[in-house]
Structures are given as C-alpha cells and as structure tokens.
N, C-alpha and C. Protein backbone atom coordinates (compact mmCIF):
# COMPACT_ATOMS: atom_id res chain seq x y z
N UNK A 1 -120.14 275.04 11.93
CA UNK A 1 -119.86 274.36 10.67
C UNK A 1 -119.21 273.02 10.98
N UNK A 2 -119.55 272.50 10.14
CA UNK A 2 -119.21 270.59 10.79
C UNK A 2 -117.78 270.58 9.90
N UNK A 3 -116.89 269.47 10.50
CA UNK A 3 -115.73 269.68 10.11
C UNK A 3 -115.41 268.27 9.62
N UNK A 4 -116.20 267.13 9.38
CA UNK A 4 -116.63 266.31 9.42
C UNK A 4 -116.71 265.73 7.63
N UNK A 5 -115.58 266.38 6.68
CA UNK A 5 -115.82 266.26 5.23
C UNK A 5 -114.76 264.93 5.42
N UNK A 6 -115.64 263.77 4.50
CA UNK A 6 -114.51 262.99 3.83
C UNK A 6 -113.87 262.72 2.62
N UNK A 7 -113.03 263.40 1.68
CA UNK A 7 -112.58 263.38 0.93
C UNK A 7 -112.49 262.31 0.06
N UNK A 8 -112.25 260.63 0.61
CA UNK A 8 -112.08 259.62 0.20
C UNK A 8 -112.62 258.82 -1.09
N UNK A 9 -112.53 258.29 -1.98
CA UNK A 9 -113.21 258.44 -3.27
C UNK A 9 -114.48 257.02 -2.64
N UNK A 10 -114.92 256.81 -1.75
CA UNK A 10 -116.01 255.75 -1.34
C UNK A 10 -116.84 256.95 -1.12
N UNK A 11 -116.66 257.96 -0.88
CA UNK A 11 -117.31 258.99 -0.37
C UNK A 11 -117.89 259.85 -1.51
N UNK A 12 -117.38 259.78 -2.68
CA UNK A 12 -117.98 260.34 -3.63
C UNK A 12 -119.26 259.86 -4.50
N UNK A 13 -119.77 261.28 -4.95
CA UNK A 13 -121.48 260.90 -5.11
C UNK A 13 -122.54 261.78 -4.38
N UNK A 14 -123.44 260.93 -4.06
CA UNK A 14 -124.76 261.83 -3.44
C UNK A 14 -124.66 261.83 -1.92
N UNK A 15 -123.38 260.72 -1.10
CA UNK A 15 -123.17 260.73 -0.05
C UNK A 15 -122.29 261.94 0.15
N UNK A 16 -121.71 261.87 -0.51
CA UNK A 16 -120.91 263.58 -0.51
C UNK A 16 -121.59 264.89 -0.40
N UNK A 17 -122.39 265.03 -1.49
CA UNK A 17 -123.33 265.93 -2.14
C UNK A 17 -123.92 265.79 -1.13
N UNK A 18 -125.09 265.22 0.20
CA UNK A 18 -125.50 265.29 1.43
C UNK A 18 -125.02 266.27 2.39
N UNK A 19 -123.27 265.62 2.50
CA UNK A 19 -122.65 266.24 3.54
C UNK A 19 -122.27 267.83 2.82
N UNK A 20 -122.41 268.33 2.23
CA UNK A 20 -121.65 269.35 1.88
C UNK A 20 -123.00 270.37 1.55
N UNK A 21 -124.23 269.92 1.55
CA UNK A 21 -125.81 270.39 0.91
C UNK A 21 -125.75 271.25 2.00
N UNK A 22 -125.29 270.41 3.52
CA UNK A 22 -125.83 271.50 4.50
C UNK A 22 -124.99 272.46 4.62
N UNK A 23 -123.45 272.49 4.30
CA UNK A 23 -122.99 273.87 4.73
C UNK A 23 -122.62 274.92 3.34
N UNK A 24 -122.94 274.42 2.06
CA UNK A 24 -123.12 275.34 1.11
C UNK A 24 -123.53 276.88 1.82
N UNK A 25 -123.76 277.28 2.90
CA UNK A 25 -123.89 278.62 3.41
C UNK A 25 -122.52 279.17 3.86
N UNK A 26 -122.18 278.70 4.81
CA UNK A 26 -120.91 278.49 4.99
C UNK A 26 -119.68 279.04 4.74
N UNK A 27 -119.80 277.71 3.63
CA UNK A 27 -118.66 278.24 2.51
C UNK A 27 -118.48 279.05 1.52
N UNK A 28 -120.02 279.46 1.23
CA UNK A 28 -120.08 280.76 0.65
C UNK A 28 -119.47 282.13 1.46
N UNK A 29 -119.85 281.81 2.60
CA UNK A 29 -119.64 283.04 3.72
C UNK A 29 -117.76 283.09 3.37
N UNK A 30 -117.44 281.80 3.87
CA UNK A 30 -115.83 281.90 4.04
C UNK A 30 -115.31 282.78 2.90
N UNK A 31 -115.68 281.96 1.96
CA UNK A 31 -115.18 282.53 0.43
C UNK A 31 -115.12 283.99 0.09
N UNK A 32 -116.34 284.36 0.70
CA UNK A 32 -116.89 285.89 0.07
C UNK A 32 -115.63 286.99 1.32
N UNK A 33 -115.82 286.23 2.80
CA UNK A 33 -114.35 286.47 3.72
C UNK A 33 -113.23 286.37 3.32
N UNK A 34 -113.01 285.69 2.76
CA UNK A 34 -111.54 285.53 1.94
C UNK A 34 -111.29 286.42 1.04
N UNK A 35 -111.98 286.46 -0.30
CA UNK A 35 -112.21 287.41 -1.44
C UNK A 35 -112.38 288.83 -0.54
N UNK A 36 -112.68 289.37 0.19
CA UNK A 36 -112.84 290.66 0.75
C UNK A 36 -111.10 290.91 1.22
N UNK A 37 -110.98 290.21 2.43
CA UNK A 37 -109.51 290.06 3.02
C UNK A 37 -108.44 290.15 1.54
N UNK A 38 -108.77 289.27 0.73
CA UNK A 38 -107.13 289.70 -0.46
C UNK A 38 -107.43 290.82 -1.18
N UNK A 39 -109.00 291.01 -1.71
CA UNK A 39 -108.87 292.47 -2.09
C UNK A 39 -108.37 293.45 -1.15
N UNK A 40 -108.53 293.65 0.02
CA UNK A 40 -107.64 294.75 1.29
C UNK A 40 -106.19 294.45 1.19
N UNK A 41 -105.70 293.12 1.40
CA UNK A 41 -104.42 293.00 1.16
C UNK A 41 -103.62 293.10 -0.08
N UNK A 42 -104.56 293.41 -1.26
CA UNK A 42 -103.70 293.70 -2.51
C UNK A 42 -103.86 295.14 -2.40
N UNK A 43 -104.77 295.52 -2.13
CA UNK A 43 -104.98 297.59 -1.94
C UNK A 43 -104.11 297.97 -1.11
N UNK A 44 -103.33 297.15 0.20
CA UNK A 44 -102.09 297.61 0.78
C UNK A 44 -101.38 296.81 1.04
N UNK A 45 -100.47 296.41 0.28
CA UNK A 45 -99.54 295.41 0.43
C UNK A 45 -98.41 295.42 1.77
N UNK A 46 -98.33 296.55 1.85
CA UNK A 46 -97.10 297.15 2.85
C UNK A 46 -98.15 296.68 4.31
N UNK A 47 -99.28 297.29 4.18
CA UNK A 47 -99.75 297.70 5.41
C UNK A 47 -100.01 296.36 6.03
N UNK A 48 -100.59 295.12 5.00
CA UNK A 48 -100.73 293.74 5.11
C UNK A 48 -99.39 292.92 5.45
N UNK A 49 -98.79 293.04 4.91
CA UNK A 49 -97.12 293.08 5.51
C UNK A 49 -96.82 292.92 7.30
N UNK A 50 -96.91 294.05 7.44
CA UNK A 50 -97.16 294.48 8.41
C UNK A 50 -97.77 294.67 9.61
N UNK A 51 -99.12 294.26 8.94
CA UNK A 51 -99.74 293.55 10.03
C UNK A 51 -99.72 292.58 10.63
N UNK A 52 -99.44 291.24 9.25
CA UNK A 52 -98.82 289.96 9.46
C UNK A 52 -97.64 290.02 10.30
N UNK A 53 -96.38 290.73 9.96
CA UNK A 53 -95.27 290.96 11.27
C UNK A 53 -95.51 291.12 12.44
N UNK A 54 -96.47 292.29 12.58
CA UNK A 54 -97.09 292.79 13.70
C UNK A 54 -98.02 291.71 14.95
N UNK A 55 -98.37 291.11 14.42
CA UNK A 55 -99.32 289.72 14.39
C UNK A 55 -98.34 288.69 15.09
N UNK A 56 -97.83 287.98 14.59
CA UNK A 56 -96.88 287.11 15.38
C UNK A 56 -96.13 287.86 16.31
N UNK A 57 -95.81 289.14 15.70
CA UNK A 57 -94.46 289.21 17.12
C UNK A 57 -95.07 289.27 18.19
N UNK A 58 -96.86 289.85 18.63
CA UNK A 58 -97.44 290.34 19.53
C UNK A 58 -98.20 288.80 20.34
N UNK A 59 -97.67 287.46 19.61
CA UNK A 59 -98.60 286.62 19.38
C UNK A 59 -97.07 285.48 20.53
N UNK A 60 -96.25 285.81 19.82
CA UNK A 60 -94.41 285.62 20.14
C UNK A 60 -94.42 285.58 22.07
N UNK A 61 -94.54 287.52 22.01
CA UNK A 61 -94.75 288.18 23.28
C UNK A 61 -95.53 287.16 23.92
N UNK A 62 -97.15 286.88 24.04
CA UNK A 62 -97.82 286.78 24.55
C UNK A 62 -97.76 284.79 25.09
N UNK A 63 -97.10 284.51 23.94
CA UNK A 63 -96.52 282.89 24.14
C UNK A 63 -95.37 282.69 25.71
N UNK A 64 -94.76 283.70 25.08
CA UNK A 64 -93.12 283.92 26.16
C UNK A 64 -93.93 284.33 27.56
N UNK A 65 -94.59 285.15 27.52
CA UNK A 65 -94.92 285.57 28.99
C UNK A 65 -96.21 284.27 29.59
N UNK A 66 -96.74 284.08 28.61
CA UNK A 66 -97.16 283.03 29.28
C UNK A 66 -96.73 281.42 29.86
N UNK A 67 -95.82 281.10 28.70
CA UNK A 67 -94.25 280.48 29.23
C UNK A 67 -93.99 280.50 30.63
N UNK A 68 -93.64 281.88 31.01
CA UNK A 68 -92.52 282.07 31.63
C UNK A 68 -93.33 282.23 33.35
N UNK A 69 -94.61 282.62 33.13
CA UNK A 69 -95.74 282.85 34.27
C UNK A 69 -95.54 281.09 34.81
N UNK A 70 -95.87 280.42 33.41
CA UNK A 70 -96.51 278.44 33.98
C UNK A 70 -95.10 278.03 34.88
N UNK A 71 -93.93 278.51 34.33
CA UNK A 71 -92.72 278.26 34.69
C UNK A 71 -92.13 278.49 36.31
N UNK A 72 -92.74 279.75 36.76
CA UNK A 72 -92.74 280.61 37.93
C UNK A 72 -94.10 279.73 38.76
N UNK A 73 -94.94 279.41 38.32
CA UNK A 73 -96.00 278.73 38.80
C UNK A 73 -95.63 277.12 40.03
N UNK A 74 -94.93 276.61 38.61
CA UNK A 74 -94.66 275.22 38.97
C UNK A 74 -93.31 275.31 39.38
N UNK A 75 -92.39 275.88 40.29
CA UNK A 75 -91.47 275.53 40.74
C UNK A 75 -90.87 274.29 40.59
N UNK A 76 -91.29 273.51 41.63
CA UNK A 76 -90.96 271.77 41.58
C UNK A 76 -91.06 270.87 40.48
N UNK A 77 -91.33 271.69 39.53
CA UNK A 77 -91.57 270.65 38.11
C UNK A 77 -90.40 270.60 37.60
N UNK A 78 -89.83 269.18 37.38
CA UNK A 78 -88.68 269.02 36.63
C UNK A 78 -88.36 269.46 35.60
N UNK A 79 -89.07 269.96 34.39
CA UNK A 79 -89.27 270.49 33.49
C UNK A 79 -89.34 272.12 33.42
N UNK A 80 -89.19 272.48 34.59
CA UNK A 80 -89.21 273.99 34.96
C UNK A 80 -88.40 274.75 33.85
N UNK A 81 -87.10 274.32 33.92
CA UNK A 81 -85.80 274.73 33.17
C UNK A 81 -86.44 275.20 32.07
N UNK A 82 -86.88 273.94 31.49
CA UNK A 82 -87.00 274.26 29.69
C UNK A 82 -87.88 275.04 29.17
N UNK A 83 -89.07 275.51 30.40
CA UNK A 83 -90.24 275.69 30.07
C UNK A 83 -89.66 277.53 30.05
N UNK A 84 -89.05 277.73 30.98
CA UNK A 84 -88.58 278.89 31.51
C UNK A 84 -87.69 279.63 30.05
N UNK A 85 -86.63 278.56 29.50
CA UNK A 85 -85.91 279.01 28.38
C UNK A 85 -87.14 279.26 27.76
N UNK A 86 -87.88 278.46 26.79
CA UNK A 86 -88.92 278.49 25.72
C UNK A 86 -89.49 279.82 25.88
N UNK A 87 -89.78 280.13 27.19
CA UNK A 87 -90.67 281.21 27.30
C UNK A 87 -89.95 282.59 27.18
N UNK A 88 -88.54 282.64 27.52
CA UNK A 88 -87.62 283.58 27.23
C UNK A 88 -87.48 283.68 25.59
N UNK A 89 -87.25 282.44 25.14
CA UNK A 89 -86.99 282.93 23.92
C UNK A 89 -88.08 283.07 23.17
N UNK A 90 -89.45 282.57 23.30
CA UNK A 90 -90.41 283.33 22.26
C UNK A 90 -90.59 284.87 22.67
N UNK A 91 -90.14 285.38 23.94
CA UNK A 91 -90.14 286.76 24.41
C UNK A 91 -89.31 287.62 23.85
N UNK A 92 -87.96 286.98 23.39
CA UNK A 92 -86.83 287.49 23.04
C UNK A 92 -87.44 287.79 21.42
N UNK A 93 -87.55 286.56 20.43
CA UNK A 93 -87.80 286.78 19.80
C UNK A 93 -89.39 287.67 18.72
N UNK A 94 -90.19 287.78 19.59
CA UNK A 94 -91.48 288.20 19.40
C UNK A 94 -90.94 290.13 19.49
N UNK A 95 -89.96 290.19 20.79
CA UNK A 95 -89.37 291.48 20.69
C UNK A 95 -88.62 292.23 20.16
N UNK A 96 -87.73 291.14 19.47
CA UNK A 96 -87.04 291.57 17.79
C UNK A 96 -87.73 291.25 16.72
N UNK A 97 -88.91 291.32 16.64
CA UNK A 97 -90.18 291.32 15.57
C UNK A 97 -90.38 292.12 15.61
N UNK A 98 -91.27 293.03 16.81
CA UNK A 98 -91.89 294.10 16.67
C UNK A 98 -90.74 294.94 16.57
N UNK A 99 -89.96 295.56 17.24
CA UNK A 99 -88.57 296.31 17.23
C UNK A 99 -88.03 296.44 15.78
N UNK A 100 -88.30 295.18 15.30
CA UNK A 100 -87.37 295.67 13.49
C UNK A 100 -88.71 294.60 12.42
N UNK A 101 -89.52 295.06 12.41
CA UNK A 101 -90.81 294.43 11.39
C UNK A 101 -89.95 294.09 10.10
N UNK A 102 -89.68 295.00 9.43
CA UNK A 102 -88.85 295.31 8.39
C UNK A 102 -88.27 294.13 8.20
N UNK A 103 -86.91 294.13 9.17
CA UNK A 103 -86.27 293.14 8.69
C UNK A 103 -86.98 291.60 9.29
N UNK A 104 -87.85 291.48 10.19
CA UNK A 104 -88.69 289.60 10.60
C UNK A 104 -89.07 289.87 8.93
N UNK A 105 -89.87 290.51 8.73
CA UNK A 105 -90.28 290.55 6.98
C UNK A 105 -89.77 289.26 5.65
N UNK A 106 -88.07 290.35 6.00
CA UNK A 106 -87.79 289.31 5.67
C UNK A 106 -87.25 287.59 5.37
N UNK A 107 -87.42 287.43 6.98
CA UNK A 107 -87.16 286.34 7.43
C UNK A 107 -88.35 285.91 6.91
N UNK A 108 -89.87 286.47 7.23
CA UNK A 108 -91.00 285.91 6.59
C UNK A 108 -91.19 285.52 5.45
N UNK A 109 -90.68 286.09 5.16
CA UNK A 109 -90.77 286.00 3.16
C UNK A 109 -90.63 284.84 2.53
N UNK A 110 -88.74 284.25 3.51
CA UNK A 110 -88.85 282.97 2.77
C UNK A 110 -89.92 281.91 3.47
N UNK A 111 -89.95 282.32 4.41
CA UNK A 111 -90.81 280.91 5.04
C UNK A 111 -92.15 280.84 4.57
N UNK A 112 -92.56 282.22 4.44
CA UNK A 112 -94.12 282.41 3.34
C UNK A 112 -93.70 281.60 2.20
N UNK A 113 -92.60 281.77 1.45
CA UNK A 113 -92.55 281.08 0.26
C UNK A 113 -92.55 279.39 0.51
N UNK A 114 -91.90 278.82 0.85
CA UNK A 114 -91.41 278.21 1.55
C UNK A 114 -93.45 277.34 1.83
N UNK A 115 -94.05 277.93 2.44
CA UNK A 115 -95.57 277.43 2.81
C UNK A 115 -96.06 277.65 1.38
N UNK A 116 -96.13 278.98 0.47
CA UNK A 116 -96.67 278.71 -0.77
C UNK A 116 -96.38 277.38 -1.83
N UNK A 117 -94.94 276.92 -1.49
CA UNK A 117 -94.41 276.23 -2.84
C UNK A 117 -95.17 274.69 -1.97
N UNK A 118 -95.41 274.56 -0.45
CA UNK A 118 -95.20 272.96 -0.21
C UNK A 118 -97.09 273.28 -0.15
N UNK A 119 -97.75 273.89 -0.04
CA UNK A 119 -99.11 274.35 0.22
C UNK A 119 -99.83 273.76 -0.98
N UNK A 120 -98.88 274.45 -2.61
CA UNK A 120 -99.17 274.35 -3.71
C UNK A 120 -99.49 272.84 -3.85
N UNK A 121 -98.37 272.31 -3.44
CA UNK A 121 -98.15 270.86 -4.13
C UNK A 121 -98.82 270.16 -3.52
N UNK A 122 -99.41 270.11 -2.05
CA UNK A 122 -100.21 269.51 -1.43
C UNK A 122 -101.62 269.81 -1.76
N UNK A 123 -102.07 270.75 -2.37
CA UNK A 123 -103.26 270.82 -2.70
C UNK A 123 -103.42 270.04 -4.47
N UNK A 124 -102.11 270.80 -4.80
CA UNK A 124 -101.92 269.55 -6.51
C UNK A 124 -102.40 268.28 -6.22
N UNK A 125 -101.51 267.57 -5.39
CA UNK A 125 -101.53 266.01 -5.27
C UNK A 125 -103.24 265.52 -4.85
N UNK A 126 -103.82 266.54 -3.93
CA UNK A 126 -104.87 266.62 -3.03
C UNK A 126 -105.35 265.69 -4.27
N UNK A 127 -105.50 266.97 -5.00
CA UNK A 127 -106.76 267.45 -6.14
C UNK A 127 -106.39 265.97 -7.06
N UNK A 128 -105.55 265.76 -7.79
CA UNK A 128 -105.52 264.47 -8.21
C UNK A 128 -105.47 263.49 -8.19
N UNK A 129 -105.14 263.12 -6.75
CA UNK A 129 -105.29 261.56 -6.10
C UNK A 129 -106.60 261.27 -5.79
N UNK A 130 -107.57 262.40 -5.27
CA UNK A 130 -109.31 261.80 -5.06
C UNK A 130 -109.89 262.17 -6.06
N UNK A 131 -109.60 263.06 -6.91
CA UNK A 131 -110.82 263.70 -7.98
C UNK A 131 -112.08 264.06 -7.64
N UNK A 132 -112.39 264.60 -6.81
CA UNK A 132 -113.62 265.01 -5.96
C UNK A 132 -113.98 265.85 -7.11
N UNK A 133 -115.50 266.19 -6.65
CA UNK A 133 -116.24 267.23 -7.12
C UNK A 133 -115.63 268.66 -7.42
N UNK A 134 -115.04 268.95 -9.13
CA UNK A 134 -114.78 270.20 -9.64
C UNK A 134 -113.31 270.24 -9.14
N UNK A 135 -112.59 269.19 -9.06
CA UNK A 135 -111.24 268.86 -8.37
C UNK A 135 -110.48 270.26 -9.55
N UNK A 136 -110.51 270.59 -10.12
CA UNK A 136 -109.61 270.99 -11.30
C UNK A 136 -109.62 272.17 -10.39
N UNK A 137 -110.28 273.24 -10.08
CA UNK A 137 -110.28 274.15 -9.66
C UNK A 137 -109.61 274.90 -8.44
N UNK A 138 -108.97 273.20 -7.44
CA UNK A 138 -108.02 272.94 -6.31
C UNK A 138 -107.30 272.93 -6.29
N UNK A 139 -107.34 272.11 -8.29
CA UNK A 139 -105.49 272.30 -8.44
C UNK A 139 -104.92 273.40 -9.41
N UNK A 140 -105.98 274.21 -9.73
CA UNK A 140 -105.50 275.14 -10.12
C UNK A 140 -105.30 276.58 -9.09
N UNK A 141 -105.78 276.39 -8.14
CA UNK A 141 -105.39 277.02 -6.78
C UNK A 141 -103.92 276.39 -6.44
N UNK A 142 -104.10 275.14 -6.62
CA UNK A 142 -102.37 275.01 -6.00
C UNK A 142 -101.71 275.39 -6.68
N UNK A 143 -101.95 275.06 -8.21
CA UNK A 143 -100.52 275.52 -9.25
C UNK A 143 -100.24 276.75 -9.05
N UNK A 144 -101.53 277.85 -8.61
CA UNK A 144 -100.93 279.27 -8.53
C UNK A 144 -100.42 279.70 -7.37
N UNK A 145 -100.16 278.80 -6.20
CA UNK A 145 -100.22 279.20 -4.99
C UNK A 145 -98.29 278.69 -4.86
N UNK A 146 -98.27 277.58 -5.78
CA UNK A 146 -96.69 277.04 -6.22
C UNK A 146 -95.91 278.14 -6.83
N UNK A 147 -97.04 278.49 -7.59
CA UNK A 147 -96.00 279.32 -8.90
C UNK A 147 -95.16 280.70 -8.01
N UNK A 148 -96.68 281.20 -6.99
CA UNK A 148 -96.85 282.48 -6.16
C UNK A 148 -95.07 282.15 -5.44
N UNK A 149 -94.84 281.02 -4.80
CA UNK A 149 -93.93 280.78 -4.08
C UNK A 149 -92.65 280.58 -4.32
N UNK A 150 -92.54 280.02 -6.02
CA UNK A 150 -91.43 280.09 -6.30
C UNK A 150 -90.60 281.61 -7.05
N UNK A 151 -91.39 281.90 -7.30
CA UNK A 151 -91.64 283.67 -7.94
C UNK A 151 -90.76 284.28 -6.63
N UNK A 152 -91.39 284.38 -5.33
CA UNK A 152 -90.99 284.97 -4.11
C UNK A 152 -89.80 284.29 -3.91
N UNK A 153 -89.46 282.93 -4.10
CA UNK A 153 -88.01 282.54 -3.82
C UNK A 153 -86.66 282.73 -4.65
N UNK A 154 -87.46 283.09 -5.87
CA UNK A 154 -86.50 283.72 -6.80
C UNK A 154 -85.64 285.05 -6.26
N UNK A 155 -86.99 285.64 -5.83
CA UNK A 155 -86.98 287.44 -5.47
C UNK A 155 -85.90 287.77 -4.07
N UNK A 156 -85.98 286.63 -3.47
CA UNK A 156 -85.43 286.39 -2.01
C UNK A 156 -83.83 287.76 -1.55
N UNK A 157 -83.39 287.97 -2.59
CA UNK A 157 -82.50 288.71 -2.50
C UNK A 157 -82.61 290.62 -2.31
N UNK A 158 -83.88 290.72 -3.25
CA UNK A 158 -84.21 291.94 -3.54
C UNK A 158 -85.18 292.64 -2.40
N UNK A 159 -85.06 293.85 -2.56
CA UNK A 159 -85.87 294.70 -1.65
C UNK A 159 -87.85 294.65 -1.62
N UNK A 160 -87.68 294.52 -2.96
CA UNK A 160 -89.62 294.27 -3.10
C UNK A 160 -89.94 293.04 -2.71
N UNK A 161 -89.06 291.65 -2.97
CA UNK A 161 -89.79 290.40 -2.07
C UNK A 161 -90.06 290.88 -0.54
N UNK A 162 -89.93 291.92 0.33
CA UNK A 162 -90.46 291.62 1.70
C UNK A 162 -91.71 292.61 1.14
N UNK A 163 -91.81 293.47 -0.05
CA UNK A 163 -93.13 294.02 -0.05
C UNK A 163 -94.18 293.01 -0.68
N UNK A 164 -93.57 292.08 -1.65
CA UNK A 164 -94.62 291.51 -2.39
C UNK A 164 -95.39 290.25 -1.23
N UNK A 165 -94.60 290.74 -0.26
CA UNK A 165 -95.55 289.14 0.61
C UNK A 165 -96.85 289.45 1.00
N UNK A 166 -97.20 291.04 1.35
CA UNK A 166 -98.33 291.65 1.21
C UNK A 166 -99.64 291.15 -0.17
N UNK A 167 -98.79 291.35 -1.14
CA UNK A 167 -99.34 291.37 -2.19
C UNK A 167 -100.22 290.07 -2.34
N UNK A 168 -99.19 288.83 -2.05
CA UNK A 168 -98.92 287.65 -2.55
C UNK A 168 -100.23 286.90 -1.35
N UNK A 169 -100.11 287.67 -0.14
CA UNK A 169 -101.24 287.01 0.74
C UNK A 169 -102.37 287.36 0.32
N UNK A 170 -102.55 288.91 -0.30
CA UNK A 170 -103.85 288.91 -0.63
C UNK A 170 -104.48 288.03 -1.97
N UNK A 171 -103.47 287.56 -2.97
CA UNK A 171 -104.16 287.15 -4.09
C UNK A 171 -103.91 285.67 -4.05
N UNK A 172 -103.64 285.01 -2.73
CA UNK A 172 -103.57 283.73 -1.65
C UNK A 172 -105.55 284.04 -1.86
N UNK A 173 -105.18 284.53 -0.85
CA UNK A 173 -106.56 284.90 0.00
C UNK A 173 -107.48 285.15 -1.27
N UNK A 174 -107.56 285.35 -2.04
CA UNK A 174 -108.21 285.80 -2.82
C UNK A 174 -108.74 284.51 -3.98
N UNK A 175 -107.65 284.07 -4.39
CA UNK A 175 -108.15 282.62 -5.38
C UNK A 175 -108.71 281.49 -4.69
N UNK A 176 -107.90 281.42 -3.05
CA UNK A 176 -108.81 280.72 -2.24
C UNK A 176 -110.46 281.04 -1.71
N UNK A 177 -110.48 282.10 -1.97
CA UNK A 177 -111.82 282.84 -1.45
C UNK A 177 -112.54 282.37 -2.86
N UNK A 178 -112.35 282.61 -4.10
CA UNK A 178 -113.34 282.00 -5.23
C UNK A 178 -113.68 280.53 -4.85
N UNK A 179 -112.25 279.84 -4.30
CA UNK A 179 -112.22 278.34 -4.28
C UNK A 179 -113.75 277.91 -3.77
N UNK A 180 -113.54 278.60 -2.91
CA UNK A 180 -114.98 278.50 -1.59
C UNK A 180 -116.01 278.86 -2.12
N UNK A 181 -116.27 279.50 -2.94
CA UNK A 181 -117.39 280.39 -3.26
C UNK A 181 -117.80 279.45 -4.78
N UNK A 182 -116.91 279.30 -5.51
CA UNK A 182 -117.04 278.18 -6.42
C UNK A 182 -117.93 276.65 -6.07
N UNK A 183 -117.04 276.19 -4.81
CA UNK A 183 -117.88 274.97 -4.78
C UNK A 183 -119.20 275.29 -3.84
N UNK A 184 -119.41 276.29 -2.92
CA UNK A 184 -120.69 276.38 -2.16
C UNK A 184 -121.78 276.58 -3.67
N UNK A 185 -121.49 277.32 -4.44
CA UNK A 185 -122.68 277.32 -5.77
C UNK A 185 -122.76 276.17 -6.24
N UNK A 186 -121.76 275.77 -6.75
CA UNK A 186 -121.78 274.47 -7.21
C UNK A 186 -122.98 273.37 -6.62
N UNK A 187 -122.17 273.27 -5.26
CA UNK A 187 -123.28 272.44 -4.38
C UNK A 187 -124.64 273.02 -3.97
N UNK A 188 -124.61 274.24 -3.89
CA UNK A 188 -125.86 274.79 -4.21
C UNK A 188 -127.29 274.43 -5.60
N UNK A 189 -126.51 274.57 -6.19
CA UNK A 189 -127.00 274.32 -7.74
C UNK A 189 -127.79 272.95 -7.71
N UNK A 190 -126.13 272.31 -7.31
CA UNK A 190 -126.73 270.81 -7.42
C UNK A 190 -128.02 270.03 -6.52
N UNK A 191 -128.22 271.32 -5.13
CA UNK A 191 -129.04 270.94 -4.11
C UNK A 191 -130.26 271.60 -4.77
N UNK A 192 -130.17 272.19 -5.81
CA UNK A 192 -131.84 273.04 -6.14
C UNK A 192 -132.49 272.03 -7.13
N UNK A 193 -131.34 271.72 -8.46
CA UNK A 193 -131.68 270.65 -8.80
C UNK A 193 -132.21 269.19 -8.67
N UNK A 194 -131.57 268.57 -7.39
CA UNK A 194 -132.23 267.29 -6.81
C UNK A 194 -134.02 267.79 -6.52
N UNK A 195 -133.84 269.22 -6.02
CA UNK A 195 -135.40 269.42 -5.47
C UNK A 195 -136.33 270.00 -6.58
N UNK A 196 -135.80 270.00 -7.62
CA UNK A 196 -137.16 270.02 -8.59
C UNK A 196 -137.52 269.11 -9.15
C-alpha cells in the first residue's frame, strides 16, 4: 500500500481521487480489520486490557535485553554507560508490567487518555484546516475519540477506568475501522462512476 497520500488542499480533486482509486482495496481491508479488532475488544474488555499490558511489558523486556546485549557488545564505546542503564531500565520496567498488569493498567489509562484527548484534537484540526474529501466524518472520529478521553480522565480515580480502557480501545478501533471503510466506498463509488 503506497503511503504516498497528500492531504494538501492543491491536492484536492481528481488528482486526489487518482491517488486514492488505487488503494480503495486496501482501505477497505484495514477498516473491515479494525471494525473486527473493536468488536473483540468490546466483547472483552478485561481480556483486551490485558493484552495491551501484556504487550508492552513483553515488548519493555525484549527492548532492555536487547539494550543491554549492544551494550556488552561494544565495550569501548563511550556511550556504553547509558546504553547499559536504558537497557536495565526498560528490563526493570517491562518486569513490573508483567508482574503487576493490574496496576501498569493503571498507569495506562491515563496515558491512553491522555493519546485519546490530543489524538482527538489532531484529527479535529486535521479535518478542518484541509477539508478533504467527506472531511466531516474525521472529525467526527476525533470529537469521539476527545470525548472517549476526557470521560477516562474524569474516571482516573475509580476502579472501572483501568477496565474501561479495554472497552474504550475497542470502540477506538471500531469508529476508526468505519472511518476506513467509509472513505474506501466512497472512493470506490466515485471510481465506478468516472467509468460509466
């Protein structure tokens, strides 16, 4: 898939509508991937949770030891020192992830929120500074992806914000998955039309 989109409003039109004709497959695929993934993650919120914890800390581990191998490698490198700490501490910490999920959770929570509320607004601004093709629909992904985040930062105190982050990824995953699936038809449509 070409990665190769320009957003820019010189770019809007049939030069757009070109670049986007060819991967209307694509982005259907992603979308329909996405929409599958938040329906699983709203059917287990805990277990999605959890996996996500599970996920970095094993991800943490695998940073630190590889750290700590380049570190042992290069002796004579002046930089040995730091490379050696870094790699200890993504080890350290990747191992109080997995060891207490529960509580990284809720360290996650805010920082999930935290990505929902600045995610939101960056896709808001996205959506209204170029006005691209069906822009409304980007920013109504962001407004809910804002709202999703400040909701969770409210909750920050209580016991269900480390469950609702489960929740909250799948119906992420999920309005973004229409997002995709929205404009591949779209541009679909519009590619059947030019050809009749």
């Amino acid at each position: 898939m070409s990665t190769n989109m320009n957003l820019s409003p010189e770019c809007t039109g049939p030069e757009e509508l070109q670049l986007l004709r060819k991967e209307w497959g694509w982005f259907l695929a992603l979308g329909i991937s996405l929409v599958v993934m938040g329906m699983i993650a709203i059917g287990n919120a805990f277990a999605a949770m959890l996996f996500a914890v599970v996920l970095l800390g094993s991800l943490l581990l695998i940073a630190g030891l590889a750290q700590c191998v380049t570190a042992f490698n290069s002796p004579r490198w002046s930089g040995v020192m730091i490379e050696l700490l870094m790699g200890l501490l993504y080890f350290v910490v990747g191992a109080l992830t997995l060891s207490h999920p529960v509580g990284a959770a809720a360290s996650l929570t805010m920082l999930f929120a935290m990505f929902l509320i600045f995610g939101g607004i960056f896709r808001i601004v996205l959506a209204m500074q170029h006005k691209f093709r069906h822009w409304g629909w980007t920013m109504l992904n962001g407004l809910i992806s804002l709202l999703l985040g400040l909701f969770i930062w409210k909750r920050l105190d209580s016991l269900d914000a480390v469950l609702l982050i489960g929740l909250f990824v799948g119906i992420e995953l999920l309005f973004n998955g229409m997002t995709w699936i929205l404009l591949a038809l779209t541009v679909r449509k519009a590619a059947v039309a030019d050809e009749s």
